[in-house]
Each structure stands twice: as C-alpha cells, then as structure tokens.
Protein backbone atom coordinates (compact mmCIF):
# COMPACT_ATOMS: atom_id res chain seq x y z
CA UNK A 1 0.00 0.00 0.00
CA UNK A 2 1.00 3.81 -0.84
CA UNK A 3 0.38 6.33 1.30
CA UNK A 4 -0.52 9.57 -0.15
CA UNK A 5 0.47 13.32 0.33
CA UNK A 6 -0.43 16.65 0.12
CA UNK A 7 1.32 20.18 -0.43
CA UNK A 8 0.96 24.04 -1.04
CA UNK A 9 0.47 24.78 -5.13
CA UNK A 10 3.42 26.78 -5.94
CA UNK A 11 5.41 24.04 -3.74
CA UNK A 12 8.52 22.11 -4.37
CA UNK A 13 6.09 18.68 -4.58
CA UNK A 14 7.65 16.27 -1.53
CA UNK A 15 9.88 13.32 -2.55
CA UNK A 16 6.98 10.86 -2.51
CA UNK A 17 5.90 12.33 -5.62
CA UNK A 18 7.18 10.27 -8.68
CA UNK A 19 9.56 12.12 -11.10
CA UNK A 20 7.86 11.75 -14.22
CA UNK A 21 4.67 13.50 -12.79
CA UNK A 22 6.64 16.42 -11.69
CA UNK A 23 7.20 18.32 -15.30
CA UNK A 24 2.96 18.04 -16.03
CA UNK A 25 2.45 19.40 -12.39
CA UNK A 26 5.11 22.29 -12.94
CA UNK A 27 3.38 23.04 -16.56
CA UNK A 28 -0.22 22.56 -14.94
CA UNK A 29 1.17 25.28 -12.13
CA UNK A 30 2.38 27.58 -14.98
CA UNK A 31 -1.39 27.49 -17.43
CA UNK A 32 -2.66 28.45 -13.67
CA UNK A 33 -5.02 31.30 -14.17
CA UNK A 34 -4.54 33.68 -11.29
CA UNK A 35 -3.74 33.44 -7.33
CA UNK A 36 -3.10 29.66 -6.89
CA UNK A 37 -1.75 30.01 -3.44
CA UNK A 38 -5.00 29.06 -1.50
CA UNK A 39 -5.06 26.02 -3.43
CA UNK A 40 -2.95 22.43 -2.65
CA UNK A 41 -2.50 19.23 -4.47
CA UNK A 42 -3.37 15.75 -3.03
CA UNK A 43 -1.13 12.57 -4.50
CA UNK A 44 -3.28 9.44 -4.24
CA UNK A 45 -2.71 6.03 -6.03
CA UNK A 46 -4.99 4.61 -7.97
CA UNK A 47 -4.14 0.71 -8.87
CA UNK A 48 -0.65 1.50 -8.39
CA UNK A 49 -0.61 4.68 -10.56
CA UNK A 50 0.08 8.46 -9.54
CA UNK A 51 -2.41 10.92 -9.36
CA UNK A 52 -2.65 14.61 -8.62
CA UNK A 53 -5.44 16.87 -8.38
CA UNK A 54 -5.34 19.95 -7.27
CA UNK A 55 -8.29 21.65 -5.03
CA UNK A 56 -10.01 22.83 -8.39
CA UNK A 57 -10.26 19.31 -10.01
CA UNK A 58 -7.04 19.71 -12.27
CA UNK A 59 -5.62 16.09 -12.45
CA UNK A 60 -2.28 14.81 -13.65
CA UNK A 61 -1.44 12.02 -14.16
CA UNK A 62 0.75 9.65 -16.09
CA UNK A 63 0.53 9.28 -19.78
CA UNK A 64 -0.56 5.22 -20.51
CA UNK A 65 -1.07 4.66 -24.43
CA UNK A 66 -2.45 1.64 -25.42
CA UNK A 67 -1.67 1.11 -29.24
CA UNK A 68 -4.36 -1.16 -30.53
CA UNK A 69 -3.77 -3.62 -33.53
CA UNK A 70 -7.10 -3.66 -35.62
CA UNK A 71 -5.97 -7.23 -36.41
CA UNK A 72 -5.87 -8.60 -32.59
CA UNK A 73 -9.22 -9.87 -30.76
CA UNK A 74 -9.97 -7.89 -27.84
C-alpha cells in the first residue's frame, strides 16, 4: 500500500511524488489562471498509478497509451 500526500500549489512537490509527474504538475502550475496560493495538491494512487489533483479538479497524471492492432481480438 502507498500512502498519499499533500502540499501548497506553488510548492517544491515532496519526494513521494514520482519524477515523471513532476514536469505536467510544474506546466499545470504555470497554465494556472490567477492566485493559486490558496489552493494544494493531493497525491493518491490509484491501482498502483500516480495521481494529482489539485483543489479545483485539475488532475495529472501519467501518460498510458495503449496502441491497438485492428488485427488482434480484444
């Protein structure tokens, strides 16, 4: 089990937060629209994967692409 955090928009995100969601929560911070510093982000784990949303429902996440071969049964 993974514990979850949470931490100040604007923040230097804590170490529990996975490196490749860092970039998308720096560039989610930056297309901000005004004051973000009442606002926080929660980490939770969904199935094993990271996810951050921030107070006003902004999510990140990581990127999962599923390439599907029209010749395969699904």
């Amino acid at each position: 089990m993974r514990l979850g955090t949470r931490w100040a928009f604007g923040t230097e995100p804590p170490v529990s937060v996975p490196i490749e969601l860092r970039p998308r929560i720096a560039a989610a911070e930056a297309a901000f629209e005004g004051d973000g510093s009442d606002r926080h982000w929660t980490l939770t784990w969904l199935e094993g994967r990271p996810i951050a949303e921030l107070d006003d429902g902004t999510v990140v996440s990581e990127v999962i692409v599923d390439v599907r071969d029209d010749d395969e049964d699904w």
